[in-house]
C-alpha atoms as a PDB file:
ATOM      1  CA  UNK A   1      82.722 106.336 100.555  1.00  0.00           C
ATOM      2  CA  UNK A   2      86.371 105.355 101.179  1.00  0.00           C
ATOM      3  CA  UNK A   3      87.168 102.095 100.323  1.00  0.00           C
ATOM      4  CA  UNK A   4      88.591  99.449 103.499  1.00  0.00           C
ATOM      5  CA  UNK A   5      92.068  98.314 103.191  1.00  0.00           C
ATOM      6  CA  UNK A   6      92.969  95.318 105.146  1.00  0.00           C
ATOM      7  CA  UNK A   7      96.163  95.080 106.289  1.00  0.00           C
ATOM      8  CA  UNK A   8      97.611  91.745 107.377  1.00  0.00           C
ATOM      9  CA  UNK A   9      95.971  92.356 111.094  1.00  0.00           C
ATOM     10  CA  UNK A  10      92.986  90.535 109.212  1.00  0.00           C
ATOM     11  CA  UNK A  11      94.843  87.093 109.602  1.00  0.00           C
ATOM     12  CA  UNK A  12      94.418  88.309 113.663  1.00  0.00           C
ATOM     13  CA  UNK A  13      90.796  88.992 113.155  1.00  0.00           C
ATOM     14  CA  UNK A  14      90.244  85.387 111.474  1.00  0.00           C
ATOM     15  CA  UNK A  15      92.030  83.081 113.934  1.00  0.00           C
ATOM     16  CA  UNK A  16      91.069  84.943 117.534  1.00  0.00           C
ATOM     17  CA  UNK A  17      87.248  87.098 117.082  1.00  0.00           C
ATOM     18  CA  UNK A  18      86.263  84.382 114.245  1.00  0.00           C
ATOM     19  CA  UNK A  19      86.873  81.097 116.711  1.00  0.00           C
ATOM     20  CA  UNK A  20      85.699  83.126 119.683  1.00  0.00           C
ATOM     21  CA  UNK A  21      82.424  84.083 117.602  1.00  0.00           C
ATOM     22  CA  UNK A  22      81.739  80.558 116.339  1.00  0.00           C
ATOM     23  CA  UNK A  23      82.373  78.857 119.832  1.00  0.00           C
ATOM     24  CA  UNK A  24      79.368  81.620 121.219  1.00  0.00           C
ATOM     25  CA  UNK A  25      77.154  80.749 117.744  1.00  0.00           C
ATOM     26  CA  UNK A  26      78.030  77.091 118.934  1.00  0.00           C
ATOM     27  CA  UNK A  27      76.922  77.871 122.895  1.00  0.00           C
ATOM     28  CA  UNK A  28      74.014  79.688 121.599  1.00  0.00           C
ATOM     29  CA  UNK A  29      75.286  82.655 124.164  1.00  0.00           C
ATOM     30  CA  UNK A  30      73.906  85.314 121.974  1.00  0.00           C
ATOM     31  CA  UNK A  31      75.648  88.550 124.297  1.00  0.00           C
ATOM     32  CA  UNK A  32      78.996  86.917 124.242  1.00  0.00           C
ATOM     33  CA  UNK A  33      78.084  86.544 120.474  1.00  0.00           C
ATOM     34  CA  UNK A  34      77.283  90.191 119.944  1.00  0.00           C
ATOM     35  CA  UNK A  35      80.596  91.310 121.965  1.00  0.00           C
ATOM     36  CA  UNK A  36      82.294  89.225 119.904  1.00  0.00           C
ATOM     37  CA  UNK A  37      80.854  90.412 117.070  1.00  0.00           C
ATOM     38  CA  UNK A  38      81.130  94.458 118.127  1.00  0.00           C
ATOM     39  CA  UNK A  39      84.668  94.318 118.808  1.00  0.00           C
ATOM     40  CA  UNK A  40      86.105  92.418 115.634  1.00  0.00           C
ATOM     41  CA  UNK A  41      83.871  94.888 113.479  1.00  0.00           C
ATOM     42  CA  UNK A  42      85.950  97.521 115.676  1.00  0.00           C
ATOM     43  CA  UNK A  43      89.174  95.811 115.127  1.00  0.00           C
ATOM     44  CA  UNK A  44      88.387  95.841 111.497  1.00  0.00           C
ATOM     45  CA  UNK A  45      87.642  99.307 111.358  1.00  0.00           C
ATOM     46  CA  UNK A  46      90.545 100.552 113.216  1.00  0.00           C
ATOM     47  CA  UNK A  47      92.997  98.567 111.086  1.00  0.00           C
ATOM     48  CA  UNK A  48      91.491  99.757 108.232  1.00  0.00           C
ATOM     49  CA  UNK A  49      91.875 103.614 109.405  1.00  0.00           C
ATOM     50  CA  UNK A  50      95.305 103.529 110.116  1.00  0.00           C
ATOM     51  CA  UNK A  51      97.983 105.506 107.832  1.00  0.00           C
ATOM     52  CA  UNK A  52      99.780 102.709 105.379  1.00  0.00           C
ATOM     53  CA  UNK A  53     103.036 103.472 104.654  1.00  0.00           C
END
């Protein structure tokens, strides 16, 4: 299993999906919670796939 490198797109993931996340914990909307949840794992992912140079 490859290893995930985070590139500095994390700092993106933190501030935007993390506040969105905790503001639908904090509404107890649990679907907005799991889309927010899906896509930053996607995010995530993606950065981590991409080529570094």
């Amino acid at each position: 299993m490859r290893n995930l490198r985070f590139g500095p797109n994390v700092t993106v993931f933190l501030l935007f999906f993390g506040i969105s996340l905790l503001d639908a914990f904090r509404s107890q909307d649990w679907l907005r919670a799991a889309l927010w949840l899906a896509v930053g794992l996607v995010f995530l992912r993606a950065d981590a796939l991409k080529p570094k140079q």
